[in-house]
C-alpha atoms as a PDB file:
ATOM      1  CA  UNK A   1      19.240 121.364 -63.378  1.00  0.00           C
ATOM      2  CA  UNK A   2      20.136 122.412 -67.274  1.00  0.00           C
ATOM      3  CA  UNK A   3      19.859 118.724 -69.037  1.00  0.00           C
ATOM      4  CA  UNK A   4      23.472 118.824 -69.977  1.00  0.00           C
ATOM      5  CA  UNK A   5      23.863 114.769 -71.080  1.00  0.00           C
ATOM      6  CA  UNK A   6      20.715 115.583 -73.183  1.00  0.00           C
ATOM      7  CA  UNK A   7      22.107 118.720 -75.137  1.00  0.00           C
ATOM      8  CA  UNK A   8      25.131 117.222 -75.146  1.00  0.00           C
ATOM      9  CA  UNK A   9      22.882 113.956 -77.086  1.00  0.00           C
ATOM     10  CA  UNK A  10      21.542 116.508 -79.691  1.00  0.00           C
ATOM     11  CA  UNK A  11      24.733 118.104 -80.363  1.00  0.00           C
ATOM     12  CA  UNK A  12      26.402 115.038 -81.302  1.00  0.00           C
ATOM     13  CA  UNK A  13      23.500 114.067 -83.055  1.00  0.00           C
ATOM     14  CA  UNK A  14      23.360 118.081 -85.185  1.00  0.00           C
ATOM     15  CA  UNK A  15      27.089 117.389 -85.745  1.00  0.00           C
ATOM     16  CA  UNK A  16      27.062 115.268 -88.860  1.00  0.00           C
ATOM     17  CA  UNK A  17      23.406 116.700 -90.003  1.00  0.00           C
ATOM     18  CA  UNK A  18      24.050 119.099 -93.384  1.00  0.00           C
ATOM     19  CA  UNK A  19      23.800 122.690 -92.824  1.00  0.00           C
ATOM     20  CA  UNK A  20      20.751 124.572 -93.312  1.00  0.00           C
ATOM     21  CA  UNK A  21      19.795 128.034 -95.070  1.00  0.00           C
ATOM     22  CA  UNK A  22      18.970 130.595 -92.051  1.00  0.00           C
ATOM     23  CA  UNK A  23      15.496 129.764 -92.545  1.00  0.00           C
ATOM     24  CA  UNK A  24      15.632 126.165 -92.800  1.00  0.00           C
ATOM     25  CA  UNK A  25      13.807 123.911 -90.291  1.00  0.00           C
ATOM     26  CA  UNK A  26      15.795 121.947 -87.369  1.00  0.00           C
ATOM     27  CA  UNK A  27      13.708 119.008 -86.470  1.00  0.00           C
ATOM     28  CA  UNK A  28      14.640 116.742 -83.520  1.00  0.00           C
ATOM     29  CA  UNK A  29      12.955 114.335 -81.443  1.00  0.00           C
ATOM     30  CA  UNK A  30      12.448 114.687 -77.092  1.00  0.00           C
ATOM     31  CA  UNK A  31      11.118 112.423 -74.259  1.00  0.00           C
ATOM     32  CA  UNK A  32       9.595 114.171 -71.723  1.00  0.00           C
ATOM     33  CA  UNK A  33      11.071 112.381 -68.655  1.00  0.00           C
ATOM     34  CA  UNK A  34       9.694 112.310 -65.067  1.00  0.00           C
ATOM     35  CA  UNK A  35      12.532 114.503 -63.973  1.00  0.00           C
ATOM     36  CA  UNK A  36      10.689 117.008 -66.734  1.00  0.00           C
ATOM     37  CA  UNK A  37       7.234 116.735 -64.450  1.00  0.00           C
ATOM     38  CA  UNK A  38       5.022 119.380 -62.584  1.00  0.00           C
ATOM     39  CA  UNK A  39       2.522 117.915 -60.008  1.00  0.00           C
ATOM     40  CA  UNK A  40      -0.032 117.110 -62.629  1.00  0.00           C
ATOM     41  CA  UNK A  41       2.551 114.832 -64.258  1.00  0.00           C
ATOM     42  CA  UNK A  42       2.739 116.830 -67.245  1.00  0.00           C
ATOM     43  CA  UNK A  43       5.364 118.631 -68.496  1.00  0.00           C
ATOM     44  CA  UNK A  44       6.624 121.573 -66.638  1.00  0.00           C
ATOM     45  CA  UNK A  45       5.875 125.216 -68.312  1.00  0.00           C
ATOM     46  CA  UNK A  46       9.432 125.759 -67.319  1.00  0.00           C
ATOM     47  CA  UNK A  47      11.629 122.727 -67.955  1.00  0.00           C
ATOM     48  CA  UNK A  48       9.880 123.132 -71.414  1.00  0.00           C
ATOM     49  CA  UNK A  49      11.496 126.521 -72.548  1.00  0.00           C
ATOM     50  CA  UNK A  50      14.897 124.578 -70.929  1.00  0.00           C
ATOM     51  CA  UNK A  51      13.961 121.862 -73.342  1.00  0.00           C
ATOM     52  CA  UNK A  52      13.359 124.225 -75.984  1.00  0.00           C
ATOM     53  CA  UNK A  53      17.461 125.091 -75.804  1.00  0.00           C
ATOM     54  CA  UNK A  54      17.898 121.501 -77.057  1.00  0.00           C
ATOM     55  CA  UNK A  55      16.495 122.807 -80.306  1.00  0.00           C
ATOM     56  CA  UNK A  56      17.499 126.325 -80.216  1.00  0.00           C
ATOM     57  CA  UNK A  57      21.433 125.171 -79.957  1.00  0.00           C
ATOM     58  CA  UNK A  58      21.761 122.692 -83.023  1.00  0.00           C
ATOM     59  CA  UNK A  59      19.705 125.028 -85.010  1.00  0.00           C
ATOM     60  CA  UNK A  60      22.336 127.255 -84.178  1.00  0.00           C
ATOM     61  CA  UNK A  61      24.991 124.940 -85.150  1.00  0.00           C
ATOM     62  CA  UNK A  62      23.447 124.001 -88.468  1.00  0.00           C
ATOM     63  CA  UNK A  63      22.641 128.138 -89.701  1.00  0.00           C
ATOM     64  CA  UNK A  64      26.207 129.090 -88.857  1.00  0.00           C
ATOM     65  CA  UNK A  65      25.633 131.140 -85.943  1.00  0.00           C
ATOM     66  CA  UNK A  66      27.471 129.551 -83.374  1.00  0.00           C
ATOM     67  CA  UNK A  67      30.300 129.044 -85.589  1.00  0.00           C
ATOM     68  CA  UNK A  68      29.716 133.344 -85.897  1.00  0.00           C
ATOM     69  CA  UNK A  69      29.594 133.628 -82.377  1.00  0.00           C
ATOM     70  CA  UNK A  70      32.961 131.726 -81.752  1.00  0.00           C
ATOM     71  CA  UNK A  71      34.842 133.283 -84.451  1.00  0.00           C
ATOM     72  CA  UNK A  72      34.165 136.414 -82.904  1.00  0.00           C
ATOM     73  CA  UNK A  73      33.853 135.933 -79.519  1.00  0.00           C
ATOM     74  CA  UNK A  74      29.858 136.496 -79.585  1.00  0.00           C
ATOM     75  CA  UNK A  75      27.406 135.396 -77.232  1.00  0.00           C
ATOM     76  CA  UNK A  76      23.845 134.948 -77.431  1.00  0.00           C
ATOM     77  CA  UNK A  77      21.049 135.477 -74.804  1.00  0.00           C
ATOM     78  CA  UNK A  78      17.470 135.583 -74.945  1.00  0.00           C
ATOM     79  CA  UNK A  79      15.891 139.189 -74.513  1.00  0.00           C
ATOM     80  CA  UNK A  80      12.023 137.501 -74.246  1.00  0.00           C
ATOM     81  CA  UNK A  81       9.901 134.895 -75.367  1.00  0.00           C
ATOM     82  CA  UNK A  82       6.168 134.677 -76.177  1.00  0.00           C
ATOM     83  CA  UNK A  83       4.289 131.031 -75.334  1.00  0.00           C
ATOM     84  CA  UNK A  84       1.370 129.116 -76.277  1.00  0.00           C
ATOM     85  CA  UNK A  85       1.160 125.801 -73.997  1.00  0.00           C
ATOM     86  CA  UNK A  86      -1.949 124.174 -75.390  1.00  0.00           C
ATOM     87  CA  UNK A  87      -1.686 120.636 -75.091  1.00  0.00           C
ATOM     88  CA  UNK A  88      -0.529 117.927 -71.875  1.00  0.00           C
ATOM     89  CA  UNK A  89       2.809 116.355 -72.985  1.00  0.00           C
ATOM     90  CA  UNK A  90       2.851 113.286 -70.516  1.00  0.00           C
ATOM     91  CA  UNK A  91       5.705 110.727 -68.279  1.00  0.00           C
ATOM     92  CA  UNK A  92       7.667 109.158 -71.527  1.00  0.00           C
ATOM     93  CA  UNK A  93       5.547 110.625 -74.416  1.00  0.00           C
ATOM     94  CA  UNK A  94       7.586 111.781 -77.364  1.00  0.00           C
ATOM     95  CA  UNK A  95       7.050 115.064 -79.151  1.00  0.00           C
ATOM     96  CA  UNK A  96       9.019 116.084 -82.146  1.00  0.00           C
ATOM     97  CA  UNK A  97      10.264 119.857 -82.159  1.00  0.00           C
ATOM     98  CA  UNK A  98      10.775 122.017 -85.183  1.00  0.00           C
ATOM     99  CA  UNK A  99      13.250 125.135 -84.870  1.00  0.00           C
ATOM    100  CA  UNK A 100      13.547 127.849 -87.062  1.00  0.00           C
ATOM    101  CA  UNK A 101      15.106 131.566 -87.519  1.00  0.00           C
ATOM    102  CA  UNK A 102      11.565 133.547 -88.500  1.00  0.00           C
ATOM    103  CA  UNK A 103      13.871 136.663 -89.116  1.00  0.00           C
ATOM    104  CA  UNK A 104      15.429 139.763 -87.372  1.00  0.00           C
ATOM    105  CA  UNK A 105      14.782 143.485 -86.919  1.00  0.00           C
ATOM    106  CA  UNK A 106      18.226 146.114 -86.404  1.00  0.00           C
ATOM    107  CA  UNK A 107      19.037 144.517 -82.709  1.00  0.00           C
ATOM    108  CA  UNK A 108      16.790 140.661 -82.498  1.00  0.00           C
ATOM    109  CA  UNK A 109      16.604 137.398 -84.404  1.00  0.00           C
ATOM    110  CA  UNK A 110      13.453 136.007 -84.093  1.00  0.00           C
ATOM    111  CA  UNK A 111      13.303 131.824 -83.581  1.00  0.00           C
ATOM    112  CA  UNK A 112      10.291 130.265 -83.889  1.00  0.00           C
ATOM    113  CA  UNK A 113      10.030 126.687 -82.171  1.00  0.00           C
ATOM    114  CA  UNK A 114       7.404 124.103 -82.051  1.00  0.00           C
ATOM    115  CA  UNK A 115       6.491 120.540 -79.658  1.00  0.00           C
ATOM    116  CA  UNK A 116       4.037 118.289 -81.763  1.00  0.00           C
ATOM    117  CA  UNK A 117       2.536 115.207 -80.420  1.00  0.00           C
ATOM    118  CA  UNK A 118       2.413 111.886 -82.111  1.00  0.00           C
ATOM    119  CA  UNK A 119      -1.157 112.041 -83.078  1.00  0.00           C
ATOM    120  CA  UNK A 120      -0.288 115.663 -84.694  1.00  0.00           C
ATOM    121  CA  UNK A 121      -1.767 118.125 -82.266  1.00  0.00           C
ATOM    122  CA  UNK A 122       0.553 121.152 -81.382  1.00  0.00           C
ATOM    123  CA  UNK A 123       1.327 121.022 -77.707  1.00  0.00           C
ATOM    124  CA  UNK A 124       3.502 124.190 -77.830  1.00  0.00           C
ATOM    125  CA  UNK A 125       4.494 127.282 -79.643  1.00  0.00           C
ATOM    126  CA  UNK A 126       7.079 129.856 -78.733  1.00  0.00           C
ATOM    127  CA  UNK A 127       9.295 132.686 -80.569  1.00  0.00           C
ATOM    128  CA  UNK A 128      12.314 134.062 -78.468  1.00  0.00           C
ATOM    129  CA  UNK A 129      13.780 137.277 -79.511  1.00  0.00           C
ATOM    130  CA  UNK A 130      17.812 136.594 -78.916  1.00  0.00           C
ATOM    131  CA  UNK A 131      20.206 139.195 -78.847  1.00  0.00           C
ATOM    132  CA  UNK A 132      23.749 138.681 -80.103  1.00  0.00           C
ATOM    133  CA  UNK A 133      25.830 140.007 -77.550  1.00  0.00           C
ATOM    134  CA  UNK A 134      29.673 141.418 -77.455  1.00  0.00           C
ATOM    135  CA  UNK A 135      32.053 143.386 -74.654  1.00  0.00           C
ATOM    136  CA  UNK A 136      30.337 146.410 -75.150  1.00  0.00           C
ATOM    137  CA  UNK A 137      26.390 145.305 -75.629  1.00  0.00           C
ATOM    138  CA  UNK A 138      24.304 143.920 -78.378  1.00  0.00           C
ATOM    139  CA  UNK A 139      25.727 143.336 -81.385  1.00  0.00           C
ATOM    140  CA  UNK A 140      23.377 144.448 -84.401  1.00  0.00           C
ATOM    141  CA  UNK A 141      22.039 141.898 -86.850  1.00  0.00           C
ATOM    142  CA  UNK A 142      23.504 143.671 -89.777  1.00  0.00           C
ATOM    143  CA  UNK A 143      26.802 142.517 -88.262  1.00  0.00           C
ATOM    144  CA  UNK A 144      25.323 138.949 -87.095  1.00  0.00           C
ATOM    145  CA  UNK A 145      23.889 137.875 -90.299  1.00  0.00           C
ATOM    146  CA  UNK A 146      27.291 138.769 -92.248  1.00  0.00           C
ATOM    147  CA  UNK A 147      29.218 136.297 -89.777  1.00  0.00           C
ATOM    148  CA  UNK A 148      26.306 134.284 -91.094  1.00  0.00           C
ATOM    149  CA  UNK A 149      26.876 134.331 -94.474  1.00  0.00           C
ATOM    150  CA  UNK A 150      23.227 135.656 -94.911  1.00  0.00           C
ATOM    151  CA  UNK A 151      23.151 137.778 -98.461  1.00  0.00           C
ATOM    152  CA  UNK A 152      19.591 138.449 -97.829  1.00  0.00           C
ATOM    153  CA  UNK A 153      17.105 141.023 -96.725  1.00  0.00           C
ATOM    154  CA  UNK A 154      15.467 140.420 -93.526  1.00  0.00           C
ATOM    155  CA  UNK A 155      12.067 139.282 -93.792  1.00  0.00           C
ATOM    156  CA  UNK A 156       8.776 140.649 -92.724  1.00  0.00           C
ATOM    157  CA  UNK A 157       8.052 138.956 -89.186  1.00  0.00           C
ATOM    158  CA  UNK A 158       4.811 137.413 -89.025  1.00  0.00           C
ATOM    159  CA  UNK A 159       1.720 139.643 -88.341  1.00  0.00           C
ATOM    160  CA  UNK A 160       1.323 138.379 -84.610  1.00  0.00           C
ATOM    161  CA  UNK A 161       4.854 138.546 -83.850  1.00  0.00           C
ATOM    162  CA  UNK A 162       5.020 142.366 -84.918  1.00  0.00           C
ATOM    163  CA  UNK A 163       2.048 143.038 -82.571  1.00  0.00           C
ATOM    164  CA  UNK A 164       3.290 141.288 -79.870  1.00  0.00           C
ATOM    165  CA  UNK A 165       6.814 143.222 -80.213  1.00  0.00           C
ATOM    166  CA  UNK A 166       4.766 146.426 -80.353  1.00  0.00           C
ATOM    167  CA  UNK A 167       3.263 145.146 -77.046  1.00  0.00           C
ATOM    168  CA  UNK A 168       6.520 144.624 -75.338  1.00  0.00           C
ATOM    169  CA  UNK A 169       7.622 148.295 -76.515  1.00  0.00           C
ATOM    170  CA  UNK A 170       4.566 149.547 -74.425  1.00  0.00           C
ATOM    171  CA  UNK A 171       5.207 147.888 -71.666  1.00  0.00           C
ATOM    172  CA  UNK A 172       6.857 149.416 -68.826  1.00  0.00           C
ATOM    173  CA  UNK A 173      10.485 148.455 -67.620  1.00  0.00           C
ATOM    174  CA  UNK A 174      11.194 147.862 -64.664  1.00  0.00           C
ATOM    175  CA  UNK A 175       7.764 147.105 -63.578  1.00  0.00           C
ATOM    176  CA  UNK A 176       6.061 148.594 -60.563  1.00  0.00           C
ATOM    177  CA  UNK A 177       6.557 146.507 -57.263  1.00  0.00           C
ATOM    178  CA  UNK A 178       3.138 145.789 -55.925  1.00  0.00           C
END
């Protein structure tokens, strides 16, 4: 189940935090709860890209997207996401997450996001490519970053990033059934 009481924690929380330039850093702070387990009693590889929302969404709120999307009548979705899950995040340990908009192509933003451990050791590292989306299909960035209030070129998307995006175009949609 979507941890609803818990986003709805970090929005009230984002809601008297400043705003932040599109490529400012959202920082908040997560429990990883038993609910949050796998049978290893580590964090599940899936409850943590639904945890990852609960940074995604004020980092929204802050960069002036979701005020963009409401105004007019936008939605966002994720079109893909690339993972690194490198370290155990354990029953009640506390990680602190840092969200951040690495930039955007014609069609994608690109938002970087981050789970540290108290002793400093990266336990995970993700970028989502999101799509702003209208009636009619995606709505181009050009258009997004205006609602923004962006008056700035996009910038160049980390080496790694750009590979991995010329991976995805390679790879075939749908995929075979086998």
């Amino acid at each position: 189940m979507f941890p609803f009481i818990r986003m709805a924690k970090e929005i009230w929380l984002t809601r008297k935090q400043p705003p932040l330039a599109h490529d400012g850093v959202h920082v908040s702070h997560h429990m990883c709860w038993p609910w949050d387990l796998d049978m290893w009693n580590e964090l599940n590889n899936g409850r943590t890209l639904t945890l990852l929302d609960l940074g995604r969404f004020p980092l929204a709120m802050r960069t002036g997207l979701i005020g963009a999307l409401r105004r007019e009548r936008w939605r966002l979705t994720m079109a893909g996401v690339v993972v690194r899950y490198r370290r155990r995040i354990q029953t009640f340990e506390r990680v602190e997450m840092h969200s951040r908009l690495i930039g955007w192509d014609r069609r994608f933003l690109y938002i970087e996001q981050s789970l540290w451990k108290a002793d400093g050791d990266c336990a995970t590292h993700a970028v989502y490519r999101a799509a702003v989306t209208d009636r009619n299909g995606i709505v181009g960035t050009d258009r997004v970053t205006v609602a923004m209030g962006i008056d700035a070129a996009a910038p160049e998307l980390p080496v790694w990033v750009q590979h991995w995006l010329r991976a995805e175009d390679e790879r075939p949609w749908p995929p075979e059934r086998g």
